[in-house]
Protein backbone atom coordinates (compact mmCIF):
# COMPACT_ATOMS: atom_id res chain seq x y z
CA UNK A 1 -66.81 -24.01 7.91
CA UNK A 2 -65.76 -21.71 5.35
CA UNK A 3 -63.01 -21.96 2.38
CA UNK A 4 -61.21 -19.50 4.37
CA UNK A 5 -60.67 -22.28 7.35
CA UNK A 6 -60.56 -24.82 4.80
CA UNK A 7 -57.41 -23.15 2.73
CA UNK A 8 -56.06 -22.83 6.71
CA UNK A 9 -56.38 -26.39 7.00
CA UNK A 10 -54.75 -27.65 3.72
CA UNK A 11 -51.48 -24.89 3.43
CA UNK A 12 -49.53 -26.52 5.92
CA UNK A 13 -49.76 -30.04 3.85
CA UNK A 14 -49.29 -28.08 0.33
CA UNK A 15 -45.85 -26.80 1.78
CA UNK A 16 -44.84 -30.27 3.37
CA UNK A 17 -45.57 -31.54 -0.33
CA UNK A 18 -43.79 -29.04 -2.25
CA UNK A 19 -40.32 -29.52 0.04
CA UNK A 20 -40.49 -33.28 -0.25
CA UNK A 21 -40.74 -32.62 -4.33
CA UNK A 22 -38.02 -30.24 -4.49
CA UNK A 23 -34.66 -31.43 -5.87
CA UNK A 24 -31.76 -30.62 -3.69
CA UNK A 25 -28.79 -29.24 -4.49
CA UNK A 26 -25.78 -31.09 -4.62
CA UNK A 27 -22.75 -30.31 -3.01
CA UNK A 28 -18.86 -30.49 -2.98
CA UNK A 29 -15.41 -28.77 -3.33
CA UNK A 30 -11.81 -29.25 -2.22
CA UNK A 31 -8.72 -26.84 -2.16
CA UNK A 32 -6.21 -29.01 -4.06
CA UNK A 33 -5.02 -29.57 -7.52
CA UNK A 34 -4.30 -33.08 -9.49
CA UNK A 35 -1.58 -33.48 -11.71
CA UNK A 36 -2.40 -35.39 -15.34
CA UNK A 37 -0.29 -37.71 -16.84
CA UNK A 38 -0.74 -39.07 -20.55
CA UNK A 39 0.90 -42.30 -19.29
CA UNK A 40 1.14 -43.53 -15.66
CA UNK A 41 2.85 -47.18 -16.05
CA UNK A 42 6.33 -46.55 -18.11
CA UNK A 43 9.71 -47.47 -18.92
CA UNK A 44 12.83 -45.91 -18.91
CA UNK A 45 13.37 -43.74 -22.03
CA UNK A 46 9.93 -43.39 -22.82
CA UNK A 47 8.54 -39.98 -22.77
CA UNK A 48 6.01 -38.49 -20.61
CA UNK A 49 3.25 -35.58 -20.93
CA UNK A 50 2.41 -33.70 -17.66
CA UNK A 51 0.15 -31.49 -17.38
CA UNK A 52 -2.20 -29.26 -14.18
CA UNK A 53 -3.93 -26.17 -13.25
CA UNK A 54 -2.63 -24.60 -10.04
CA UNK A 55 -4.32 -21.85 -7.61
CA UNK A 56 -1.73 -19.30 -6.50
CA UNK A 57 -2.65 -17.41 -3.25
CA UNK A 58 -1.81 -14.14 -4.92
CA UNK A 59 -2.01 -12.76 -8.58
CA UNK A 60 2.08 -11.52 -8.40
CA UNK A 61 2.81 -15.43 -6.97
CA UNK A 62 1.65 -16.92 -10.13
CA UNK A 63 3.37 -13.92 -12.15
CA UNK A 64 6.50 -14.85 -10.60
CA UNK A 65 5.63 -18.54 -11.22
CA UNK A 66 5.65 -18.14 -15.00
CA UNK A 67 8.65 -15.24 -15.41
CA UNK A 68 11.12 -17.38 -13.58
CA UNK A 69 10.27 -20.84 -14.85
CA UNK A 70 11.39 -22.03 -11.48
CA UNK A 71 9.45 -24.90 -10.82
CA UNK A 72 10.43 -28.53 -11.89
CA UNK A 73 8.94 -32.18 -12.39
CA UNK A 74 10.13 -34.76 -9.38
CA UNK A 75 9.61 -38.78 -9.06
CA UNK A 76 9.68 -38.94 -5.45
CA UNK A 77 10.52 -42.48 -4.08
CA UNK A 78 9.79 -43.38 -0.83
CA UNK A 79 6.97 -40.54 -0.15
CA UNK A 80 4.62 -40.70 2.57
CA UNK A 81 1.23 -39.75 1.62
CA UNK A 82 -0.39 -39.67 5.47
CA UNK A 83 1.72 -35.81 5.26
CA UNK A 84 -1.28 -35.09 3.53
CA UNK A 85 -4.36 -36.50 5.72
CA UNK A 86 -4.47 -33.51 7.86
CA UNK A 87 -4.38 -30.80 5.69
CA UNK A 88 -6.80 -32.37 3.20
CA UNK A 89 -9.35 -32.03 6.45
CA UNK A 90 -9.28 -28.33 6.46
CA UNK A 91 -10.33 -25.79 3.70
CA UNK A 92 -7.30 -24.08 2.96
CA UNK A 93 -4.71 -25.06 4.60
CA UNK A 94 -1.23 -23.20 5.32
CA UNK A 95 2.48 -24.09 4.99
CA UNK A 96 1.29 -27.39 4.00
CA UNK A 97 3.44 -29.71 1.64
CA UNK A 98 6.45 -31.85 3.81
CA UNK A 99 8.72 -33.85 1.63
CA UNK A 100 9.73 -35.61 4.82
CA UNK A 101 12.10 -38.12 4.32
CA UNK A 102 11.51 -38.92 0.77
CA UNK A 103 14.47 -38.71 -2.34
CA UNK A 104 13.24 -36.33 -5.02
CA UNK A 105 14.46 -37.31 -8.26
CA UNK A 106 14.17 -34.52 -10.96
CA UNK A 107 13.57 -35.33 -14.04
CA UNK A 108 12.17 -32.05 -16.32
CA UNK A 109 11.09 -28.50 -15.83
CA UNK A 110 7.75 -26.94 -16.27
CA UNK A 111 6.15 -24.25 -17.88
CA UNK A 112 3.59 -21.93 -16.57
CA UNK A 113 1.51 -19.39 -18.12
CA UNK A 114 -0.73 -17.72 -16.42
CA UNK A 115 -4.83 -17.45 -16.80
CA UNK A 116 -7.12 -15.97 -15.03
CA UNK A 117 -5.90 -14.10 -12.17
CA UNK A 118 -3.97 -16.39 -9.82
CA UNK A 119 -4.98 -19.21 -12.18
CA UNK A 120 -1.95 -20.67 -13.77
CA UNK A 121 -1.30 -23.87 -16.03
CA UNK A 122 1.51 -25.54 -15.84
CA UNK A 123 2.68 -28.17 -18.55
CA UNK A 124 5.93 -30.49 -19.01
CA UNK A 125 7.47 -32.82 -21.46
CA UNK A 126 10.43 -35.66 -19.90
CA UNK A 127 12.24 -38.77 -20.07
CA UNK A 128 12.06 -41.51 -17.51
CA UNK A 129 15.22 -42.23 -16.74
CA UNK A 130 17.14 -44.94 -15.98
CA UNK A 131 15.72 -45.70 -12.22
CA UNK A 132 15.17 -48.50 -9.68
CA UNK A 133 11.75 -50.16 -11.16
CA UNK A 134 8.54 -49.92 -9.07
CA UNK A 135 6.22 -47.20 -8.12
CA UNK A 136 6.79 -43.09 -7.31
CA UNK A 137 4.74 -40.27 -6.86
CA UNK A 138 5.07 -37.35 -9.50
CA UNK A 139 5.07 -33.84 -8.20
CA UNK A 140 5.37 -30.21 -9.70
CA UNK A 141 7.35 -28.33 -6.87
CA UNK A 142 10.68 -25.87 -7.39
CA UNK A 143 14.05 -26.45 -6.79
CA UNK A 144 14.77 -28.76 -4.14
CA UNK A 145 11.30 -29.49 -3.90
CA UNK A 146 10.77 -27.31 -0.89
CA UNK A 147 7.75 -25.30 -2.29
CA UNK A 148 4.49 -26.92 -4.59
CA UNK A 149 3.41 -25.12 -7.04
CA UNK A 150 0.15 -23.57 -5.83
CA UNK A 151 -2.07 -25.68 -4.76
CA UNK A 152 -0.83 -28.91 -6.65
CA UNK A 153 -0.48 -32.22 -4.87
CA UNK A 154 1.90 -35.49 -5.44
CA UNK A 155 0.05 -37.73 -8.25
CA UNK A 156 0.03 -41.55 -6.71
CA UNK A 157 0.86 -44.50 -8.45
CA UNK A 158 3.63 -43.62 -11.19
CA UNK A 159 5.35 -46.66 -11.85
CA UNK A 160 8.46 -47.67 -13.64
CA UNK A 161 8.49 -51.56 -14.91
CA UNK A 162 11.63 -53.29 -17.24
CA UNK A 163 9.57 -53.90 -20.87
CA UNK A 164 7.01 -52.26 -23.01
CA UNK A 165 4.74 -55.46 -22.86
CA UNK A 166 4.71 -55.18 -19.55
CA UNK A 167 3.79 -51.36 -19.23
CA UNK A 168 0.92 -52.06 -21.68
CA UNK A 169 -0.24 -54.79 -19.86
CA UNK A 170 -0.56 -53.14 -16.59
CA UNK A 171 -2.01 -49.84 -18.01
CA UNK A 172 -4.94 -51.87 -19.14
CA UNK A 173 -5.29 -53.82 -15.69
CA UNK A 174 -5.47 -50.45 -14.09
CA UNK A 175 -7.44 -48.73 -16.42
CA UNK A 176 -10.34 -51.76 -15.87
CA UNK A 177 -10.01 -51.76 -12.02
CA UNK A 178 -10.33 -47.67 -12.37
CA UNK A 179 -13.47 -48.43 -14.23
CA UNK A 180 -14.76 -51.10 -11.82
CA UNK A 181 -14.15 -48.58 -8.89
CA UNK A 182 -16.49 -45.63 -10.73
CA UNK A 183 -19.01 -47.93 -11.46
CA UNK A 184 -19.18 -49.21 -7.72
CA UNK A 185 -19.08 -45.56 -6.36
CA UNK A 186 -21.71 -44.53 -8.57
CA UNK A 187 -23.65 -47.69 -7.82
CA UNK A 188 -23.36 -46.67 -4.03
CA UNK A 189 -24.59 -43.03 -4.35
CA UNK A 190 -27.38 -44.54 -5.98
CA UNK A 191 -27.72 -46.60 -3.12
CA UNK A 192 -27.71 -43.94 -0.59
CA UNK A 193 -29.92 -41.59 -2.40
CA UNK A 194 -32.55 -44.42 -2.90
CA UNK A 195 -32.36 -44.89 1.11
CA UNK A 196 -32.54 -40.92 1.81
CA UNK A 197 -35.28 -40.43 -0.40
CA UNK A 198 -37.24 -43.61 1.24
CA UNK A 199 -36.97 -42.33 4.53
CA UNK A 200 -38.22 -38.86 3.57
CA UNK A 201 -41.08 -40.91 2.41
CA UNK A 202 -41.76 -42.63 4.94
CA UNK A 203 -41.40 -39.29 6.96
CA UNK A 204 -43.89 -37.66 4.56
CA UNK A 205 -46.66 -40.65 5.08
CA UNK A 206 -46.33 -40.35 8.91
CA UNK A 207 -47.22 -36.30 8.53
CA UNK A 208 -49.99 -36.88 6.15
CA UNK A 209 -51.63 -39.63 8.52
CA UNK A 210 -51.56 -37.00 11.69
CA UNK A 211 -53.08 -34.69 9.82
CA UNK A 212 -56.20 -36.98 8.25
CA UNK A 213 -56.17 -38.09 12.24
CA UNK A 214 -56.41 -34.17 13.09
CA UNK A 215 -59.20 -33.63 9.85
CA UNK A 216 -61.58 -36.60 10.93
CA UNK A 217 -61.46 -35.26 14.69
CA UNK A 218 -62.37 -32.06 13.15
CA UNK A 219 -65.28 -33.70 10.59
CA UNK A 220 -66.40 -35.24 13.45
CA UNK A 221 -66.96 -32.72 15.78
CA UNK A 222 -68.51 -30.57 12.86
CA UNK A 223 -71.07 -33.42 12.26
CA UNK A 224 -72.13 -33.29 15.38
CA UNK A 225 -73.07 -29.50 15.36
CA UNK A 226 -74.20 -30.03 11.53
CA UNK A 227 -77.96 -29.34 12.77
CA UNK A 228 -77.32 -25.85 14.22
CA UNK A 229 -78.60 -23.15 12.42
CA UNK A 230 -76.31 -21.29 9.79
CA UNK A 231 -74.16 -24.76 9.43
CA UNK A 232 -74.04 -25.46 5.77
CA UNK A 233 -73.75 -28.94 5.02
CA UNK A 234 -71.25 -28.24 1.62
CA UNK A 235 -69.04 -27.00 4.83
CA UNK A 236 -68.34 -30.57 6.16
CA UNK A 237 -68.65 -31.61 2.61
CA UNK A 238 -65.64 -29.56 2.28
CA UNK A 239 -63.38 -30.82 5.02
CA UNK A 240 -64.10 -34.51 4.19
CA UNK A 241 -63.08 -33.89 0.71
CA UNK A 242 -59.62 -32.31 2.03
CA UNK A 243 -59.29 -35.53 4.25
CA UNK A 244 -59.59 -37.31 0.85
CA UNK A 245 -57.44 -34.89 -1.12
CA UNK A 246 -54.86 -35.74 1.85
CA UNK A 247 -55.29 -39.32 1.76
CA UNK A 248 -54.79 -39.11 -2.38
CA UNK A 249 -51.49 -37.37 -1.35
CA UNK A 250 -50.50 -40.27 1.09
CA UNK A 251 -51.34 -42.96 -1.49
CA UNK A 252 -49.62 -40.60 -3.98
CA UNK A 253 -46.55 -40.92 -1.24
CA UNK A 254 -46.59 -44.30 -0.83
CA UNK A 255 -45.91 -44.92 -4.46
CA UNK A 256 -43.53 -43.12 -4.69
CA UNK A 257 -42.10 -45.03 -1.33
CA UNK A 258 -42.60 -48.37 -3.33
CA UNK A 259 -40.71 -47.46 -6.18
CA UNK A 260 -37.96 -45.99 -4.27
CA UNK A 261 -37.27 -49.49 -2.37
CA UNK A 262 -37.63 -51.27 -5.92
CA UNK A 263 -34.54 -49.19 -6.49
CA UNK A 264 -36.72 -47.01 -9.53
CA UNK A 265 -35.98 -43.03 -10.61
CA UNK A 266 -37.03 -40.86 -7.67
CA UNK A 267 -35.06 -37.60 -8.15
CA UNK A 268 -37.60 -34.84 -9.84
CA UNK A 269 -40.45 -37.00 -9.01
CA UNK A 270 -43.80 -35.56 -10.12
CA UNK A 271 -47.45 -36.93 -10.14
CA UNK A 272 -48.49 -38.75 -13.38
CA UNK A 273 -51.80 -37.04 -15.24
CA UNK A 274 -53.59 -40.22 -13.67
CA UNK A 275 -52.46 -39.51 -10.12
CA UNK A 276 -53.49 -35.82 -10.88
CA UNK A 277 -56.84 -36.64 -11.84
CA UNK A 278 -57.11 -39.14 -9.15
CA UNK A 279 -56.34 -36.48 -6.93
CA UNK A 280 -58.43 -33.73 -8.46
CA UNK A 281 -61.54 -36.50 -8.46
CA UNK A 282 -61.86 -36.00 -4.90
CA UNK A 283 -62.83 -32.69 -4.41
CA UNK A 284 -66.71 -32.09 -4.28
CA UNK A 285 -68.13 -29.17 -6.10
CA UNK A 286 -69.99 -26.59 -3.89
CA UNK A 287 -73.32 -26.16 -4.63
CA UNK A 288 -74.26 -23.02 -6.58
């Protein structure tokens, strides 16, 4: 037995370990735009503040955006948001926006100055006026609403009510449910990445027990040839101190599987000093 077969034996577990420590990367995008509103419950006269960003397909598209000024703020009433389910699905979808058979209503024009390449900004100032009270969509689209402006979709839930008091009352009812519905989504990624990270756990414990199966198979075959000439006993020595250097590592792993179903921190887990030491405690020294 020789470090040589020894560094063989134990590589395959250092790499297993090093994956299941390494963060992973997180994920995400999307093709479409928001709109911002400083107010999103209203009354009629009161004045609103719209602002978005907006992708262009081409840098002379969002030139022409911004020289001809041709794009407008609409309260669409009636709108059918399921126009939208398929091409949110895809990754950049074409010829896109349908107003269907919803009334656009418009009520100011925007202004767009241009960024960064085909990055434009587009910002408005209007007046609710006098309308039939319940909720619209707001949308940034040109004349007739026939075109969006870039990549910007229909903002949900604008809503028109008769009083002040009553505007103020349901802005603060919506800004708590907004609240309650981060909280829960955060709550359930937490959730989720508590359950991923137990079964790759669990996964990891499995491994590690095949291989101290594999390493006492091994030890035991080497003990029985242990009185043949040239065998060096600090040889088995060796391999029954990388069993135990594996079974630290599965103890190591199970810990870290108990703390992940108590619901504790698991992302950039690392080994205490006392688990290192408990770990380094099992390795014999070879005799000099």
């Amino acid at each position: 037995m020789t470090l040589m077969t020894l560094a063989r034996c134990l590589a395959p577990l250092l790499a297993l370990g090093s994956v299941l420590l390494m963060p992973q990367p997180a994920v995400g995008g999307g093709w479409s735009a928001s709109i911002n509103v400083d107010r999103t419950t209203v009354t009629p006269g009161e004045e609103v503040e719209v602002s978005a960003s907006a992708w262009f397909p081409t840098n002379r598209a969002a030139e022409e955006a911004q020289e001809t000024g041709g794009f407008y703020v609409y309260l669409l009433q009636g709108f059918d948001y399921a126009v939208l389910d398929e091409p949110m699905q895809e990754p950049n979808p074409r010829d896109w926006w349908s107003l269907g058979s919803a009334e656009a209503i418009q009520v100011g024009q925007a202004t767009v100055t241009v960024g960064n390449r085909n990055l434009g900004r587009a910002s408005a100032t209007f007046a609710v006026p006098e309308l039939p009270l319940g909720s619209y969509h707001l949308m940034l689209c040109d004349a007739g609403c026939n075109r969006p402006l870039g990549n910007v979709i229909p903002r949900r839930d604008f809503t028109v009510v008769a009083d002040p008091a009553t505007a103020e009352l349901t802005e603060q009812v919506d800004s708590l449910q907004q609240r309650t519905q981060v909280t829960a989504r955060d709550h359930s990624r937490e959730l989720r990445k508590a359950q991923d990270d137990a079964e790759a756990a669990d996964a990891s414990i499995q491994s590690a027990g095949s291989a101290i199966e594999r390493l006492e198979e091994r030890v035991d075959s080497l003990a029985a040839e242990s009185s043949a000439p040239g065998m060096a006993w600090w040889g088995v020595a060796a391999l029954l101190a990388a069993g135990a250097m594996i079974g630290a590592l599965t103890a190591l792993l199970i810990r870290r599987r108990s703390r992940t179903s108590r619901g504790g921190p698991v992302a950039g887990w690392h080994p205490s000093d006392e688990e290192l030491e408990e770990l380094l405690a099992t390795e014999p020294k070879q005799p000099g």
